[in-house]
Protein backbone atom coordinates (compact mmCIF):
# COMPACT_ATOMS: atom_id res chain seq x y z
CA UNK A 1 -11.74 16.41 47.58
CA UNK A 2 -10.19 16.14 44.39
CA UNK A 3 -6.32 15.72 44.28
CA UNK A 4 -3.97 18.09 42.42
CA UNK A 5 -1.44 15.01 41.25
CA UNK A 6 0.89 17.32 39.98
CA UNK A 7 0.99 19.43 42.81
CA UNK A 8 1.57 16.19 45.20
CA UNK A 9 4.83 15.42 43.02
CA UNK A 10 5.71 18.43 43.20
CA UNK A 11 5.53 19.04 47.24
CA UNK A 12 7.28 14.67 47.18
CA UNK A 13 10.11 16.18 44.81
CA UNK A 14 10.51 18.94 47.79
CA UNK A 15 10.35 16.68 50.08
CA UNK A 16 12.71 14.04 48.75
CA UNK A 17 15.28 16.84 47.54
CA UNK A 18 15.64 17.61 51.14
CA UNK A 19 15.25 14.50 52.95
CA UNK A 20 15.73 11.61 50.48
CA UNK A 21 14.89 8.73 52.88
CA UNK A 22 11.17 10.29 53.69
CA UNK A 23 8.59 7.76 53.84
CA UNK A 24 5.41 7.64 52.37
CA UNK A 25 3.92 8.86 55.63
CA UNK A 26 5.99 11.81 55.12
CA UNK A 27 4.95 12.81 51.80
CA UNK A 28 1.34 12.63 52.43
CA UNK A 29 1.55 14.69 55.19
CA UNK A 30 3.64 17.60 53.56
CA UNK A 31 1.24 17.04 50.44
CA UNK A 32 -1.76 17.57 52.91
CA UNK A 33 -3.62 14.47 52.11
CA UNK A 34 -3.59 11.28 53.90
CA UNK A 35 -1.83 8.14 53.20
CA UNK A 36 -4.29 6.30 52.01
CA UNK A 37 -5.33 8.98 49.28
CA UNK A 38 -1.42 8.98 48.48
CA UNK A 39 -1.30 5.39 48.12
CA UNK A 40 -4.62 5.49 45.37
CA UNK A 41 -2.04 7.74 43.03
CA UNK A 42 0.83 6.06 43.78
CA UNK A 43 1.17 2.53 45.12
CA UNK A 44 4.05 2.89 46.81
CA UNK A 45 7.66 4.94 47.00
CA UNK A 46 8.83 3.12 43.59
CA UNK A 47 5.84 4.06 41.91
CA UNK A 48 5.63 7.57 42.87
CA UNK A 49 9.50 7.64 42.07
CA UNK A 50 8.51 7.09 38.60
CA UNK A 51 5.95 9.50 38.47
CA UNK A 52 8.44 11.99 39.45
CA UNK A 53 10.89 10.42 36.67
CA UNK A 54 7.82 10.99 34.08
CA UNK A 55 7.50 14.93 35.48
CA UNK A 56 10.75 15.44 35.00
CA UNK A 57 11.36 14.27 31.37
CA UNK A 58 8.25 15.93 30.12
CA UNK A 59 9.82 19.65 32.29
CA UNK A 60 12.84 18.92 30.80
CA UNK A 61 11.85 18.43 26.92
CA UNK A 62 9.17 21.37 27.90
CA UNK A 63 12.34 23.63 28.54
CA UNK A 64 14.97 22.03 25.87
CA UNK A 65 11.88 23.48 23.60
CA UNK A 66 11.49 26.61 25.07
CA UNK A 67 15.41 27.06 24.87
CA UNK A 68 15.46 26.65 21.08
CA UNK A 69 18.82 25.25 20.71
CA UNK A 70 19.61 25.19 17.33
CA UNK A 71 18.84 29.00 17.64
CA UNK A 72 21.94 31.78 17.14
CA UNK A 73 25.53 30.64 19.36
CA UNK A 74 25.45 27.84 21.23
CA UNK A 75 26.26 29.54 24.47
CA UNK A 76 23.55 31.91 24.15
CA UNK A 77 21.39 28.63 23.36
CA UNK A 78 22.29 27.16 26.57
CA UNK A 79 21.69 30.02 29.15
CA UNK A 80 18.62 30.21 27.63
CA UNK A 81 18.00 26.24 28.55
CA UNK A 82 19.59 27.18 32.49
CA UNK A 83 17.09 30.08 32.39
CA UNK A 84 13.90 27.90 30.86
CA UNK A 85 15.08 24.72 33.70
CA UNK A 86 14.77 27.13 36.61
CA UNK A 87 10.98 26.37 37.44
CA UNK A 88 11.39 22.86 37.67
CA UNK A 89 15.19 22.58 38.98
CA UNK A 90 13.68 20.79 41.97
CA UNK A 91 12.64 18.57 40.32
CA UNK A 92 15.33 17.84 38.71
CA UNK A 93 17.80 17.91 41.57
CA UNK A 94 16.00 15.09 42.58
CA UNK A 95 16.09 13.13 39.84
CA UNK A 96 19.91 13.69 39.38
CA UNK A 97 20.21 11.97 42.05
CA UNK A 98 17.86 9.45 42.30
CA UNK A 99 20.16 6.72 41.82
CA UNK A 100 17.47 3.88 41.39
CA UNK A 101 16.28 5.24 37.93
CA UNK A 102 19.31 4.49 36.27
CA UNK A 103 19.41 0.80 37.47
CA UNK A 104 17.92 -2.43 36.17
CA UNK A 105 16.41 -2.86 33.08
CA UNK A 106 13.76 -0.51 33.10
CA UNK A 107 15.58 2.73 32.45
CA UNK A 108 13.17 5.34 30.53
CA UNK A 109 13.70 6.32 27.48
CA UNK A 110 13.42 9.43 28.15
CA UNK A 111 16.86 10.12 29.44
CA UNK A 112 18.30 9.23 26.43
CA UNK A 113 16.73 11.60 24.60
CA UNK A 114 17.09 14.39 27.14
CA UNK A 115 21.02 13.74 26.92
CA UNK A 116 20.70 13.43 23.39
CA UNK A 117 19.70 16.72 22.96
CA UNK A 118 22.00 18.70 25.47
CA UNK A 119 25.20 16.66 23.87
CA UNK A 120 24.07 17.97 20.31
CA UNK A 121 24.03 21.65 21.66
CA UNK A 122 27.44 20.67 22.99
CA UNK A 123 28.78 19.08 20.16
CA UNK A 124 27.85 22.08 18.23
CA UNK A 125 29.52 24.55 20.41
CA UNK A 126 32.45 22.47 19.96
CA UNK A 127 31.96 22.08 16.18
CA UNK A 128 31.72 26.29 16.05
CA UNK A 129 34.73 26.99 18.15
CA UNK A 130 32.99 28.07 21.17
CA UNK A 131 33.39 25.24 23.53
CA UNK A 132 36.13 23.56 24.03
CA UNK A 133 37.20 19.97 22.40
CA UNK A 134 38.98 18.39 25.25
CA UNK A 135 35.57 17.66 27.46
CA UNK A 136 33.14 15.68 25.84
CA UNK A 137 29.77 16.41 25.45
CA UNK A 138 28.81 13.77 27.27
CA UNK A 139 30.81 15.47 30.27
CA UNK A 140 29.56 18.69 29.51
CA UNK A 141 25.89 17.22 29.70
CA UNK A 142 27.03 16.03 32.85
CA UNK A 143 28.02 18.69 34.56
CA UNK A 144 25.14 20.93 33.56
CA UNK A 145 22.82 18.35 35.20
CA UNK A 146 25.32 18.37 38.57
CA UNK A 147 25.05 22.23 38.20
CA UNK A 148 21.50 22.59 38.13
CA UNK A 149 20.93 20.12 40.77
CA UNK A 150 23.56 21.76 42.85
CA UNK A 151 22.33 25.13 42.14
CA UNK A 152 18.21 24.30 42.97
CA UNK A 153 19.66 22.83 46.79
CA UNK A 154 21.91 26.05 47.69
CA UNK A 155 18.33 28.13 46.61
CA UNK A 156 16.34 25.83 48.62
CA UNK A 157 18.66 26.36 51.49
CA UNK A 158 18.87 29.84 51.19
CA UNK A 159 22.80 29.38 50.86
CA UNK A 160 21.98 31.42 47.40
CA UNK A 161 20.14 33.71 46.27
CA UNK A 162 17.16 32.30 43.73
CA UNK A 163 18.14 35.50 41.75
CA UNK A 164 21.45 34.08 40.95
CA UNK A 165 20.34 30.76 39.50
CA UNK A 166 21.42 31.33 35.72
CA UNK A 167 23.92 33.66 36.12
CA UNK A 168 26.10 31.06 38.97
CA UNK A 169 25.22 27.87 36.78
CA UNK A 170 25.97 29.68 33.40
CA UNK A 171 28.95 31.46 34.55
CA UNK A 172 30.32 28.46 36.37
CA UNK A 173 30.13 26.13 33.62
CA UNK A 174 31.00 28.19 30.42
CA UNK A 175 34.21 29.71 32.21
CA UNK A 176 35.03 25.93 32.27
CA UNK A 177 33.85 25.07 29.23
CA UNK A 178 34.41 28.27 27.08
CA UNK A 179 37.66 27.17 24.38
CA UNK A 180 40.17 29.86 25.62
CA UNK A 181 41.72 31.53 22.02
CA UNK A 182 45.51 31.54 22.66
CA UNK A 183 46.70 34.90 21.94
């Protein structure tokens, strides 16, 4: 039987979204393979955890791409990056929060260029009037992440609709971060 690795991290991201303390055990089992075939991808929960981390960067840059950000205003640029993260918010929920990636001395690269990229699209928005200049990009970049990792849990749950997914995190965070023009 061959094993679709992608679709194991997918069902562990699942998994670990919902339950972040599942074992190994746990993971095989909602994968559908046994432990031992687990174990040959992944030698244990660290390993797999960066595996995930690896997913996640390469979704991520997939739909930073897909968003084209340096395309027409910068708050049409970033629904368009809410709307291209929506297949793989998951995923990223987990990885939000997976505080163990962003400790030690082995953090990937990777995130640093993710951030890198959102901030810029913030920066802009600031530079063009359209966000506002009193929360940094950094914070913005921030609080999309929180958003979309807030967002994918209340779909999972079925606290949400999935339908809503852009519009909530879009609406949510540009009526925050919108620069109101004084009249």
């Amino acid at each position: 039987m061959t094993v679709d690795r992608e679709q194991v991290l997918r069902t562990a991201a699942g998994l670990l979204s919902r339950k972040a303390t599942s074992t190994m055990d746990e993971v095989a089992r909602a994968a559908g393979i046994g432990r031992a075939t687990l174990h040959r991808h992944f030698a244990g929960r660290e390993a797999l955890v960066r595996a995930l981390e690896d997913l996640g960067i390469r979704e991520f840059e997939t739909a930073l791409d897909a968003a084209r950000l340096a395309e027409g205003q910068a708050s049409e640029a970033l629904r368009r990056l809410i709307a291209a993260t929506e297949p793989s918010a998951g995923l990223l929920a987990f990885l939000v929060t997976e505080n163990q990636l962003f400790e030690g001395e082995e953090v990937n690269e990777g995130w640093a260029r993710l951030d890198a990229r959102v901030s810029a699209l913030f920066r802009r928005g600031q530079d063009e009037g359209d966000f506002r200049i009193d929360l940094t990009p950094a914070w913005l970049t921030e609080a999309l992440y929180g958003l979309i990792g807030s967002c994918a849990w209340a779909v999972q749950d079925g606290r949400v609709a999935g339908k809503d997914y852009q519009f909530m995190i879009a609406e949510l965070l540009l009526g925050g971060a919108r620069r109101s023009v004084e009249k």
